[in-house]
Protein backbone atom coordinates (compact mmCIF):
# COMPACT_ATOMS: atom_id res chain seq x y z
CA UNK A 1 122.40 -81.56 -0.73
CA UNK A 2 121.63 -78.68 -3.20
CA UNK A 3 123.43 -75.37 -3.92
CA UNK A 4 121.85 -72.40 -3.87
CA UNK A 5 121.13 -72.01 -7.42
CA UNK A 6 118.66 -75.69 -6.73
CA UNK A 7 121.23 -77.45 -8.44
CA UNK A 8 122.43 -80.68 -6.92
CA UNK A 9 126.49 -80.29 -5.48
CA UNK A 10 127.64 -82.91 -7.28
CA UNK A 11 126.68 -81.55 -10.89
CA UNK A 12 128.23 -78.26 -9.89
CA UNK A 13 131.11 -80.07 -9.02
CA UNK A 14 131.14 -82.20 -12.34
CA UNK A 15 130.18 -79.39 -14.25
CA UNK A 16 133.53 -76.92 -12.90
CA UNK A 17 135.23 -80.05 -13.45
CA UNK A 18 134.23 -80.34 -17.09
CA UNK A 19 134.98 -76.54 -17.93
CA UNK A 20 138.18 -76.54 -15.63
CA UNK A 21 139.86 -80.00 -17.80
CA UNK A 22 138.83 -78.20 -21.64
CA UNK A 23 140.50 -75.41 -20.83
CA UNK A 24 143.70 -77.16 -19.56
CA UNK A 25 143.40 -79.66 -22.96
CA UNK A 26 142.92 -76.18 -25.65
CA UNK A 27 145.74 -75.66 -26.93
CA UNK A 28 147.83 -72.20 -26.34
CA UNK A 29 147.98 -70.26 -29.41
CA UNK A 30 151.48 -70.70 -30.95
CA UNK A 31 153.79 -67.52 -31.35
CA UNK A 32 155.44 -67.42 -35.27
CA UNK A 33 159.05 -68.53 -34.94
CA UNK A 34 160.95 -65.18 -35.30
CA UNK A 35 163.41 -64.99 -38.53
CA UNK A 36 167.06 -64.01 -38.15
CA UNK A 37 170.06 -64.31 -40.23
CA UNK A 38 170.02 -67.47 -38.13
CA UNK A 39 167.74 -69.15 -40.80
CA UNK A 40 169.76 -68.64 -43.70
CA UNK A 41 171.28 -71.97 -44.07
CA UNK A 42 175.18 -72.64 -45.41
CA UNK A 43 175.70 -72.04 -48.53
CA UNK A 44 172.79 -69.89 -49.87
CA UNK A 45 172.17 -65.72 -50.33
CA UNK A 46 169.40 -64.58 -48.20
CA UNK A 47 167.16 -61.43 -48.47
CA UNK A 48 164.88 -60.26 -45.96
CA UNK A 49 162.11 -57.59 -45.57
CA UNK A 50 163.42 -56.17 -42.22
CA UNK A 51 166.33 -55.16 -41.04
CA UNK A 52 168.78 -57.64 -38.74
CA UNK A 53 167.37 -60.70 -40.68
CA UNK A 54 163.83 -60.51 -39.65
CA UNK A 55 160.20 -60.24 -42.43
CA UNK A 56 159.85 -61.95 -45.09
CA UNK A 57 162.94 -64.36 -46.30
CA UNK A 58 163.73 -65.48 -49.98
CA UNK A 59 167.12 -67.45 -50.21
CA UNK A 60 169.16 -68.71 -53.27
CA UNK A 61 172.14 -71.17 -53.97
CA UNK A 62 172.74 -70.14 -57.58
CA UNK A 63 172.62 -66.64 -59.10
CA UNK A 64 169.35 -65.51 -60.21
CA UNK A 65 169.00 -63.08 -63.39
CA UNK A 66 164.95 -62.51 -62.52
CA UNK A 67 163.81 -62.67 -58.73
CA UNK A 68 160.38 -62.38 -60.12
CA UNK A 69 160.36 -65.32 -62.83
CA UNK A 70 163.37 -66.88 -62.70
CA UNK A 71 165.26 -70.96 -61.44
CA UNK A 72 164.03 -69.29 -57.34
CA UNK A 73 161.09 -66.32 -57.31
CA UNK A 74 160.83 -64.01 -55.01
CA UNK A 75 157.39 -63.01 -54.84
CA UNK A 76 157.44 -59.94 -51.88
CA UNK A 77 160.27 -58.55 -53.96
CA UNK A 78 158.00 -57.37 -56.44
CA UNK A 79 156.47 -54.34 -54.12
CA UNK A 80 158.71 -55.22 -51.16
CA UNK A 81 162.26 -53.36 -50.63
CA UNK A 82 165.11 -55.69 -49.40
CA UNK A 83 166.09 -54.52 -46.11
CA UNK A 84 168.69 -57.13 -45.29
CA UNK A 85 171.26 -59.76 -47.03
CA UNK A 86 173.04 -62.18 -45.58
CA UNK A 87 176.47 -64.29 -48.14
CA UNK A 88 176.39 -67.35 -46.11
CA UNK A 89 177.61 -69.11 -49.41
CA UNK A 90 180.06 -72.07 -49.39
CA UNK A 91 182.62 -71.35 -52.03
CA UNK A 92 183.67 -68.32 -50.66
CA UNK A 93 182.73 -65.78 -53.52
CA UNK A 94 181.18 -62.54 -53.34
CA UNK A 95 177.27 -61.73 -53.99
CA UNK A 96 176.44 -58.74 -55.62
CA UNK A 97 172.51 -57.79 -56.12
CA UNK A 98 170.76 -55.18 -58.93
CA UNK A 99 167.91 -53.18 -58.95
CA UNK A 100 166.91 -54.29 -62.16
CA UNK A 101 166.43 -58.20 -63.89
CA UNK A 102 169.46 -59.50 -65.94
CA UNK A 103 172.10 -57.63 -63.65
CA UNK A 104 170.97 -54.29 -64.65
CA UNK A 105 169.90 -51.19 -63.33
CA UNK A 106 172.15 -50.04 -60.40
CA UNK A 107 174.74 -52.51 -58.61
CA UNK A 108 173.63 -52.05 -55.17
CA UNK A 109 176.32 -54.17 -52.76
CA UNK A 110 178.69 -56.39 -53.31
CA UNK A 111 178.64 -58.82 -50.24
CA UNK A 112 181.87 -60.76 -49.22
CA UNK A 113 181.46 -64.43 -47.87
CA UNK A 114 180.08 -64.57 -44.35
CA UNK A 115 178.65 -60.93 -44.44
CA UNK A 116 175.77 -59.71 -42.95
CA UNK A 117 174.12 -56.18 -43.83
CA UNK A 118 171.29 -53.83 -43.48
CA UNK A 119 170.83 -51.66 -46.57
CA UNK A 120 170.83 -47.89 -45.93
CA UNK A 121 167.40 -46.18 -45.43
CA UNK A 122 164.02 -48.32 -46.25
CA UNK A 123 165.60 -50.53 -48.02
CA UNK A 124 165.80 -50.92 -51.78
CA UNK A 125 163.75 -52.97 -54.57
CA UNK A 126 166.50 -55.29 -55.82
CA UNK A 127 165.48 -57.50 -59.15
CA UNK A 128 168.27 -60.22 -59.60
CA UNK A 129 171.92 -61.35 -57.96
CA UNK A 130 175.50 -63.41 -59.12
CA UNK A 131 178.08 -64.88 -57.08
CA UNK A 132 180.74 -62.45 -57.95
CA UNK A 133 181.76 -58.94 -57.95
């Protein structure tokens, strides 16, 4: 018995059959887990791109006098505002975070343990952090 393209059933069959089980074995395209304040493990700083904890994360146990060359870069920071922070330190002590390297320029927060915050606006270029106030 033939279809009526001249083709035999059965290779129609085999052939639907063929297309029907690739597309069942591809793969679905994976959606990028979404960041939070959620990733920002115990005891570290964390800096994000967006607000809420979303973008682009870095994340630091120790304080950092140069974002951009020193112990823990942070690459984006360079041309990226900071639009979020999250203290999720262990010890308990304050982080406060400057616009320039070396803890200068302009003190911009000063985050208590277990805080969370947006930073006003579009954020802010920040350049280096210490555990303390």
């Amino acid at each position: 018995m033939t279809t009526q393209s001249g083709r035999p059933r059965g290779l129609t069959v085999l052939f639907a059959t063929v297309a029907m089980s690739a597309a069942c074995l591809t793969p679905a395209a994976q959606a990028a887990p979404a960041t939070s304040y959620n990733d920002c493990a115990h005891g570290l700083f964390c800096v994000w791109s967006g607000d809420n904890g979303t973008g682009q994360r870095c994340e630091w146990r120790v304080d950092d006098a140069d974002w951009l060359a020193g112990s823990r870069t942070c690459k984006w920071a360079r041309g990226t505002r900071v639009q979020s922070a999250y203290n999720h330190g262990e010890s308990g002590a304050p982080v406060s975070a400057y616009t320039a390297a070396d803890y200068g320029g302009t003190k911009m927060f000063c985050l208590t343990s277990g805080r969370r915050a947006n930073l006003k606006g579009v954020g802010t270029y920040l350049r280096s952090h210490k555990w303390a106030c």
